[in-house]
PDB file of N, CA and C in Angstrom:
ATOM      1  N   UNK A   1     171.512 137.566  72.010  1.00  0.00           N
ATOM      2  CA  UNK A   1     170.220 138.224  72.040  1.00  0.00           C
ATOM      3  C   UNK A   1     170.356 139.524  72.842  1.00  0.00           C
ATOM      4  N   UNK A   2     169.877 140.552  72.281  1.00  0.00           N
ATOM      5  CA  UNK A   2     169.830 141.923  72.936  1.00  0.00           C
ATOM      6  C   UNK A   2     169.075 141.864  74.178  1.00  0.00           C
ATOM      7  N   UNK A   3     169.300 143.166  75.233  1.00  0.00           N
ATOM      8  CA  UNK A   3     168.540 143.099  76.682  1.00  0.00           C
ATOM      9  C   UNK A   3     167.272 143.295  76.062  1.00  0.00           C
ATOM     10  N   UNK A   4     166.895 143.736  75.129  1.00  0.00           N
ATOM     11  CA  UNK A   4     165.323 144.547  74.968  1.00  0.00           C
ATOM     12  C   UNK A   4     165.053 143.154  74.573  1.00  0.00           C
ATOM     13  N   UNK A   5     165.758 142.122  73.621  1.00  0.00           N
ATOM     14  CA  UNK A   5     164.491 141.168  73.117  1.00  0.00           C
ATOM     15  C   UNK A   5     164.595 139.951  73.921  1.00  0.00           C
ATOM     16  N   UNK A   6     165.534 139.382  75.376  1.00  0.00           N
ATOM     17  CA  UNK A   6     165.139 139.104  76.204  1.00  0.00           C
ATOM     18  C   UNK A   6     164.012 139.412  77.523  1.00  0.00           C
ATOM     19  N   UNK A   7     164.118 140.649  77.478  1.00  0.00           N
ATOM     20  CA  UNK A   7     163.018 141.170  78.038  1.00  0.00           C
ATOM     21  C   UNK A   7     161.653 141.205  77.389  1.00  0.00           C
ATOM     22  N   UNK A   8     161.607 141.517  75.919  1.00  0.00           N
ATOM     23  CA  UNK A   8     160.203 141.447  75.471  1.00  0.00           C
ATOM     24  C   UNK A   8     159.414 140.009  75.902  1.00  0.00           C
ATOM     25  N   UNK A   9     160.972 139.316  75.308  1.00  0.00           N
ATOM     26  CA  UNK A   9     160.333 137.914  75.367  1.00  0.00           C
ATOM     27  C   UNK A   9     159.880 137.529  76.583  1.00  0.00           C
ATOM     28  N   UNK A  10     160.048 137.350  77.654  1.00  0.00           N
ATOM     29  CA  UNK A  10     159.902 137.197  79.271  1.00  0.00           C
ATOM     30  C   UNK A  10     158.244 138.152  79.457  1.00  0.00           C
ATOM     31  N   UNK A  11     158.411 139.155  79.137  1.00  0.00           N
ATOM     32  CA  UNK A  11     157.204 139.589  78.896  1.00  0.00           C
ATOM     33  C   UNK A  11     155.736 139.162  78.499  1.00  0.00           C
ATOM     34  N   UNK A  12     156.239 138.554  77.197  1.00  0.00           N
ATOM     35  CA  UNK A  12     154.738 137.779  76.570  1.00  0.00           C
ATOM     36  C   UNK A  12     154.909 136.826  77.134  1.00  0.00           C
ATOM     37  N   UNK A  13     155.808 135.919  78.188  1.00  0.00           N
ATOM     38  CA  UNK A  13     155.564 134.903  78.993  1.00  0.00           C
ATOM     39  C   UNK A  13     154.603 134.942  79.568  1.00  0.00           C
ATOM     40  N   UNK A  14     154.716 136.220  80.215  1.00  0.00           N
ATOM     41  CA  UNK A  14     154.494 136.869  81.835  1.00  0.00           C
ATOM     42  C   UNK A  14     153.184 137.111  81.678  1.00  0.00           C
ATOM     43  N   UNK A  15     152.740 137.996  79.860  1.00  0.00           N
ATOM     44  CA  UNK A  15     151.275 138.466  79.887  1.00  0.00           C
ATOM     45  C   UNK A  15     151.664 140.166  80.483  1.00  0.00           C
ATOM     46  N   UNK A  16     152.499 140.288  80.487  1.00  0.00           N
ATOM     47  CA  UNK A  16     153.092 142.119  80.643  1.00  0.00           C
ATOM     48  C   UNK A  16     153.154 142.817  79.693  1.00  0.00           C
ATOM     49  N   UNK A  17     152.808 144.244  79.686  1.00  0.00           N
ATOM     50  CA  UNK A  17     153.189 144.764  78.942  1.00  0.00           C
ATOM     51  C   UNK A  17     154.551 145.701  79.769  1.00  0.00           C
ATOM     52  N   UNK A  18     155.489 146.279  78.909  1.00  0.00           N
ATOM     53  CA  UNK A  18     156.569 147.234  79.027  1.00  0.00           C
ATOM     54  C   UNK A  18     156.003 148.146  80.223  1.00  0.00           C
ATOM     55  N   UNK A  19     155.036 148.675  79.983  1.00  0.00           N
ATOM     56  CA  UNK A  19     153.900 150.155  81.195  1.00  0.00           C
ATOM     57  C   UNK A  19     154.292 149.240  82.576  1.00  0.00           C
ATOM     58  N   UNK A  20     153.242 148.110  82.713  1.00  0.00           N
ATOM     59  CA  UNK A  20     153.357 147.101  83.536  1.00  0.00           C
ATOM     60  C   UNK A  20     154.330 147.417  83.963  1.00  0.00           C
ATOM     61  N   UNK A  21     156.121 146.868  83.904  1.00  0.00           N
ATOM     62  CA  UNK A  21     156.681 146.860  83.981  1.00  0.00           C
ATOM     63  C   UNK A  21     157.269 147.945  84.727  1.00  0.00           C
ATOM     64  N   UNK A  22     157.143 148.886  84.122  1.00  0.00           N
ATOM     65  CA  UNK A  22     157.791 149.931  84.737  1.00  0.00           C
ATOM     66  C   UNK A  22     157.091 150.347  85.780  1.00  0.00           C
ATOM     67  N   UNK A  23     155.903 150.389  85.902  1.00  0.00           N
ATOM     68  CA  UNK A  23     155.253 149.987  86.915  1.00  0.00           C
ATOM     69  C   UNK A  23     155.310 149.181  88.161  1.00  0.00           C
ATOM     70  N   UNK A  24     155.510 147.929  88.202  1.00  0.00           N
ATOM     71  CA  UNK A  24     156.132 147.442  89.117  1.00  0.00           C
ATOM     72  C   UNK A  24     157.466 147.420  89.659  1.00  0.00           C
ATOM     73  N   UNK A  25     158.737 148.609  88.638  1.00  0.00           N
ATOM     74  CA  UNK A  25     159.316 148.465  89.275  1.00  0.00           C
ATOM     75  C   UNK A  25     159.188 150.299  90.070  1.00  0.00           C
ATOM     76  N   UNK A  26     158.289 150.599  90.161  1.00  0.00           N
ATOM     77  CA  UNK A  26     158.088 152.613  90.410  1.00  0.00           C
ATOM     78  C   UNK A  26     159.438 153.374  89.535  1.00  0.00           C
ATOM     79  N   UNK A  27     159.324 153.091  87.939  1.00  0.00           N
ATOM     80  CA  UNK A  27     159.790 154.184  87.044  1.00  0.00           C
ATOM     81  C   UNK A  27     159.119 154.407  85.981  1.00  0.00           C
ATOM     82  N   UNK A  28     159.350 155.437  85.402  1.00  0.00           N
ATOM     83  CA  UNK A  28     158.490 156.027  84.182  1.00  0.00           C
ATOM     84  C   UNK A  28     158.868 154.887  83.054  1.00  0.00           C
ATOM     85  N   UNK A  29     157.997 155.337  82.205  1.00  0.00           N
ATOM     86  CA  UNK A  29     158.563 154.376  80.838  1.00  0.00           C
ATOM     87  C   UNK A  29     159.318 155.096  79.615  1.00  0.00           C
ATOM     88  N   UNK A  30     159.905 155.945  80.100  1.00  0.00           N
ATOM     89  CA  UNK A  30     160.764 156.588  79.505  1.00  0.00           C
ATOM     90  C   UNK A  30     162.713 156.139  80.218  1.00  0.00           C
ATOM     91  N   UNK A  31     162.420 155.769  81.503  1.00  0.00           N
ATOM     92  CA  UNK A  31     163.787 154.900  82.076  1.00  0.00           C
ATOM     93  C   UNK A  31     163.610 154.122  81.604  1.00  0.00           C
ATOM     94  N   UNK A  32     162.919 153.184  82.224  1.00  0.00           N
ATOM     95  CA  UNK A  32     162.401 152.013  81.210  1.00  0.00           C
ATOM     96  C   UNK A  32     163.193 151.418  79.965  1.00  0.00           C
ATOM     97  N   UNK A  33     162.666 152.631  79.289  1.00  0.00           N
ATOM     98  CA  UNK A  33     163.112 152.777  77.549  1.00  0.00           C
ATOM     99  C   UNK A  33     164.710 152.738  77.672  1.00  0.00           C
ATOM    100  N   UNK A  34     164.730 153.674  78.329  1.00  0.00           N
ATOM    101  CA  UNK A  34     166.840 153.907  78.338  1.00  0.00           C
ATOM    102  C   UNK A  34     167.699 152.509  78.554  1.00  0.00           C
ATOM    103  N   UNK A  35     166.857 151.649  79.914  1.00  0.00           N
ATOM    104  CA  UNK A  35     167.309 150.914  80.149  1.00  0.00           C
ATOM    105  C   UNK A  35     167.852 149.813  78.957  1.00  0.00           C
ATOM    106  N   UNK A  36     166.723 149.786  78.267  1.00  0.00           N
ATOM    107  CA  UNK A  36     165.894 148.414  77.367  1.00  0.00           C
ATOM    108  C   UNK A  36     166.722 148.891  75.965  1.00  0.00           C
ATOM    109  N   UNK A  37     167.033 149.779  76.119  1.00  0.00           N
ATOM    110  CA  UNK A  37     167.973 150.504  74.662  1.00  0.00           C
ATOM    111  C   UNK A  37     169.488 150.425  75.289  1.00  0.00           C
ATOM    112  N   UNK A  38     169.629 149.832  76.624  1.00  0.00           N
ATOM    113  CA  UNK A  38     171.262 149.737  77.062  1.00  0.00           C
ATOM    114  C   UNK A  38     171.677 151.307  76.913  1.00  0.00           C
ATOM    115  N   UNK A  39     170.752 152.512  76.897  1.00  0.00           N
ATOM    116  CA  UNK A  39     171.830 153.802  77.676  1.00  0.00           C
ATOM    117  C   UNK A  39     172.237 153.695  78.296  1.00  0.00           C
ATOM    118  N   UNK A  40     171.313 153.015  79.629  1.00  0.00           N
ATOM    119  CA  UNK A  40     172.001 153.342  80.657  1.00  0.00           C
ATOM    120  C   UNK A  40     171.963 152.217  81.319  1.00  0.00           C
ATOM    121  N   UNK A  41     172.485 151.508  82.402  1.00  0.00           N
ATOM    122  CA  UNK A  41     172.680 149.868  82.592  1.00  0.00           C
ATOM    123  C   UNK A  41     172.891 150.016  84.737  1.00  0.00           C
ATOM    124  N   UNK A  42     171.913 150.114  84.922  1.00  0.00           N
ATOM    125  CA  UNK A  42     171.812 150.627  86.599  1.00  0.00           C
ATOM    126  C   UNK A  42     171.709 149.395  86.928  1.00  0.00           C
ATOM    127  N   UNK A  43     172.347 148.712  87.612  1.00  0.00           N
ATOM    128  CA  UNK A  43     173.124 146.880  88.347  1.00  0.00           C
ATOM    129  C   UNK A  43     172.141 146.826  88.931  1.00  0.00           C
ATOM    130  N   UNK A  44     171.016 147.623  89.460  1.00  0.00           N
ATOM    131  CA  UNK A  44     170.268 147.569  90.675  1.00  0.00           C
ATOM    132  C   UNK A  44     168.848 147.356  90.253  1.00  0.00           C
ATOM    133  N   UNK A  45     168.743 148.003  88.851  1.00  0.00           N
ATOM    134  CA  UNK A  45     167.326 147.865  87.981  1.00  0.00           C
ATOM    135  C   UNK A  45     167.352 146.297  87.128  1.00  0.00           C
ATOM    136  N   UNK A  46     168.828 146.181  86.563  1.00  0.00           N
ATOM    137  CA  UNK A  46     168.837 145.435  86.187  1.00  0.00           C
ATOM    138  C   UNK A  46     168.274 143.917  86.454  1.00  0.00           C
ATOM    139  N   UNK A  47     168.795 143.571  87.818  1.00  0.00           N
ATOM    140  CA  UNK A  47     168.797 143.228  88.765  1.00  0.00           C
ATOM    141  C   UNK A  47     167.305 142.820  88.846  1.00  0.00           C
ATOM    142  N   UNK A  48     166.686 144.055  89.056  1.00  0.00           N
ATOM    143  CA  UNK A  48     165.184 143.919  89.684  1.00  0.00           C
ATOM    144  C   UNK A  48     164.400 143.602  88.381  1.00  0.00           C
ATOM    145  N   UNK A  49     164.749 143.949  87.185  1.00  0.00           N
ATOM    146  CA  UNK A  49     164.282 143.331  85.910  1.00  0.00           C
ATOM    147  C   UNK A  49     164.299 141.636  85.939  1.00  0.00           C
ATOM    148  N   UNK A  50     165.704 141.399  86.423  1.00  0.00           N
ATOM    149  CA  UNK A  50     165.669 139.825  86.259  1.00  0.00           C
ATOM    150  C   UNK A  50     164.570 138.938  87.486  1.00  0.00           C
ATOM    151  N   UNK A  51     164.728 139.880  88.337  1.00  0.00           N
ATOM    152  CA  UNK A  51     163.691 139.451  89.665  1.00  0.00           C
ATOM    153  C   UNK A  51     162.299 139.166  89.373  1.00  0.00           C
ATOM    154  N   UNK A  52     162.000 140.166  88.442  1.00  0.00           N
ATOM    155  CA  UNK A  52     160.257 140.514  87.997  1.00  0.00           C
ATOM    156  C   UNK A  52     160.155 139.480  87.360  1.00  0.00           C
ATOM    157  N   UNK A  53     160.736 139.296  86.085  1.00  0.00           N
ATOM    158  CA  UNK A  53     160.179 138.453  85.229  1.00  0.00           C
ATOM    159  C   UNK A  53     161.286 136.942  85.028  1.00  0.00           C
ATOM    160  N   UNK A  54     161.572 136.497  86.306  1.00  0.00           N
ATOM    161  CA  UNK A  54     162.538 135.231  86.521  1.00  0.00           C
ATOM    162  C   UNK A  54     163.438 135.126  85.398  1.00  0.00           C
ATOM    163  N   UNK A  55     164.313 135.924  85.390  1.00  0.00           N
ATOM    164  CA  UNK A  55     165.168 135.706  84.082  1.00  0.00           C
ATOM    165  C   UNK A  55     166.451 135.841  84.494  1.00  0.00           C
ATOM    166  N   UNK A  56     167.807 135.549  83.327  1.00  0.00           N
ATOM    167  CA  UNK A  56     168.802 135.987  83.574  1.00  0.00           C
ATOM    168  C   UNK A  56     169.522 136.777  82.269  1.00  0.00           C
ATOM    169  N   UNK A  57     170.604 137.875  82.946  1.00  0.00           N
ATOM    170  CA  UNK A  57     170.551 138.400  81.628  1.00  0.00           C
ATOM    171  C   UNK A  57     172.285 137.822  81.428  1.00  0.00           C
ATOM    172  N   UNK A  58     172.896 138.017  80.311  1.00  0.00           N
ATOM    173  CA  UNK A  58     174.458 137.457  79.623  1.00  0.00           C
ATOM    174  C   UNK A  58     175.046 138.618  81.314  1.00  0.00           C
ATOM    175  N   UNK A  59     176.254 138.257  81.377  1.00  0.00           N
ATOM    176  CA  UNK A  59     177.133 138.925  82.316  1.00  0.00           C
ATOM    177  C   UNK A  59     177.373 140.537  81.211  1.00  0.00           C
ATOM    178  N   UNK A  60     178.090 140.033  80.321  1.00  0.00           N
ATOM    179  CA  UNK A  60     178.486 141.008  79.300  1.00  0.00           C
ATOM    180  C   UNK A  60     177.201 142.550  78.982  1.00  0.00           C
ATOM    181  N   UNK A  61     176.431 142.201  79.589  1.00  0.00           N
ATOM    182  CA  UNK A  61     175.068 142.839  79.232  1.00  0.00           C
ATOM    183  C   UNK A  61     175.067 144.125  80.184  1.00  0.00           C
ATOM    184  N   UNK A  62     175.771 143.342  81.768  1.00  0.00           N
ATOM    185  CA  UNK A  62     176.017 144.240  82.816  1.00  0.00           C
ATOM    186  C   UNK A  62     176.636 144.898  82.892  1.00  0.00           C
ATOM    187  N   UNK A  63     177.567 145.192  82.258  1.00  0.00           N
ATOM    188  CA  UNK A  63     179.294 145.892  82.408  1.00  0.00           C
ATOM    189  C   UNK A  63     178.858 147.230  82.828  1.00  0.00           C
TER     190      UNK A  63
END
């Protein structure tokens, strides 16, 4: 499963939307986006993604 459709999914758990999200973690939703599309893969957001919405992501996801 891709990072974006583990994350969506955790999402409609949660009752979040994506805005939300980026929101709680203080970035635009345009990082956000980069993230969730795997441009760019920051260990530290990642991280705080899995924190927000109690999740875990594949190791392979992190590289």
């Amino acid at each position: 499963m891709s990072l974006k459709d583990e994350v969506k999914i955790a999402l409609i758990k949660k009752g979040w939307s994506q805005r939300e999200l980026a929101r709680q973690m203080n970035i635009t939703m345009s990082y956000l986006a980069d993230i969730l599309k795997e441009n760019r893969k920051p260990k530290e957001r990642l991280k705080q993604i899995e924190k927000l919405l109690d999740i875990k992501f594949d190791e392979k996801q992190e590289v």
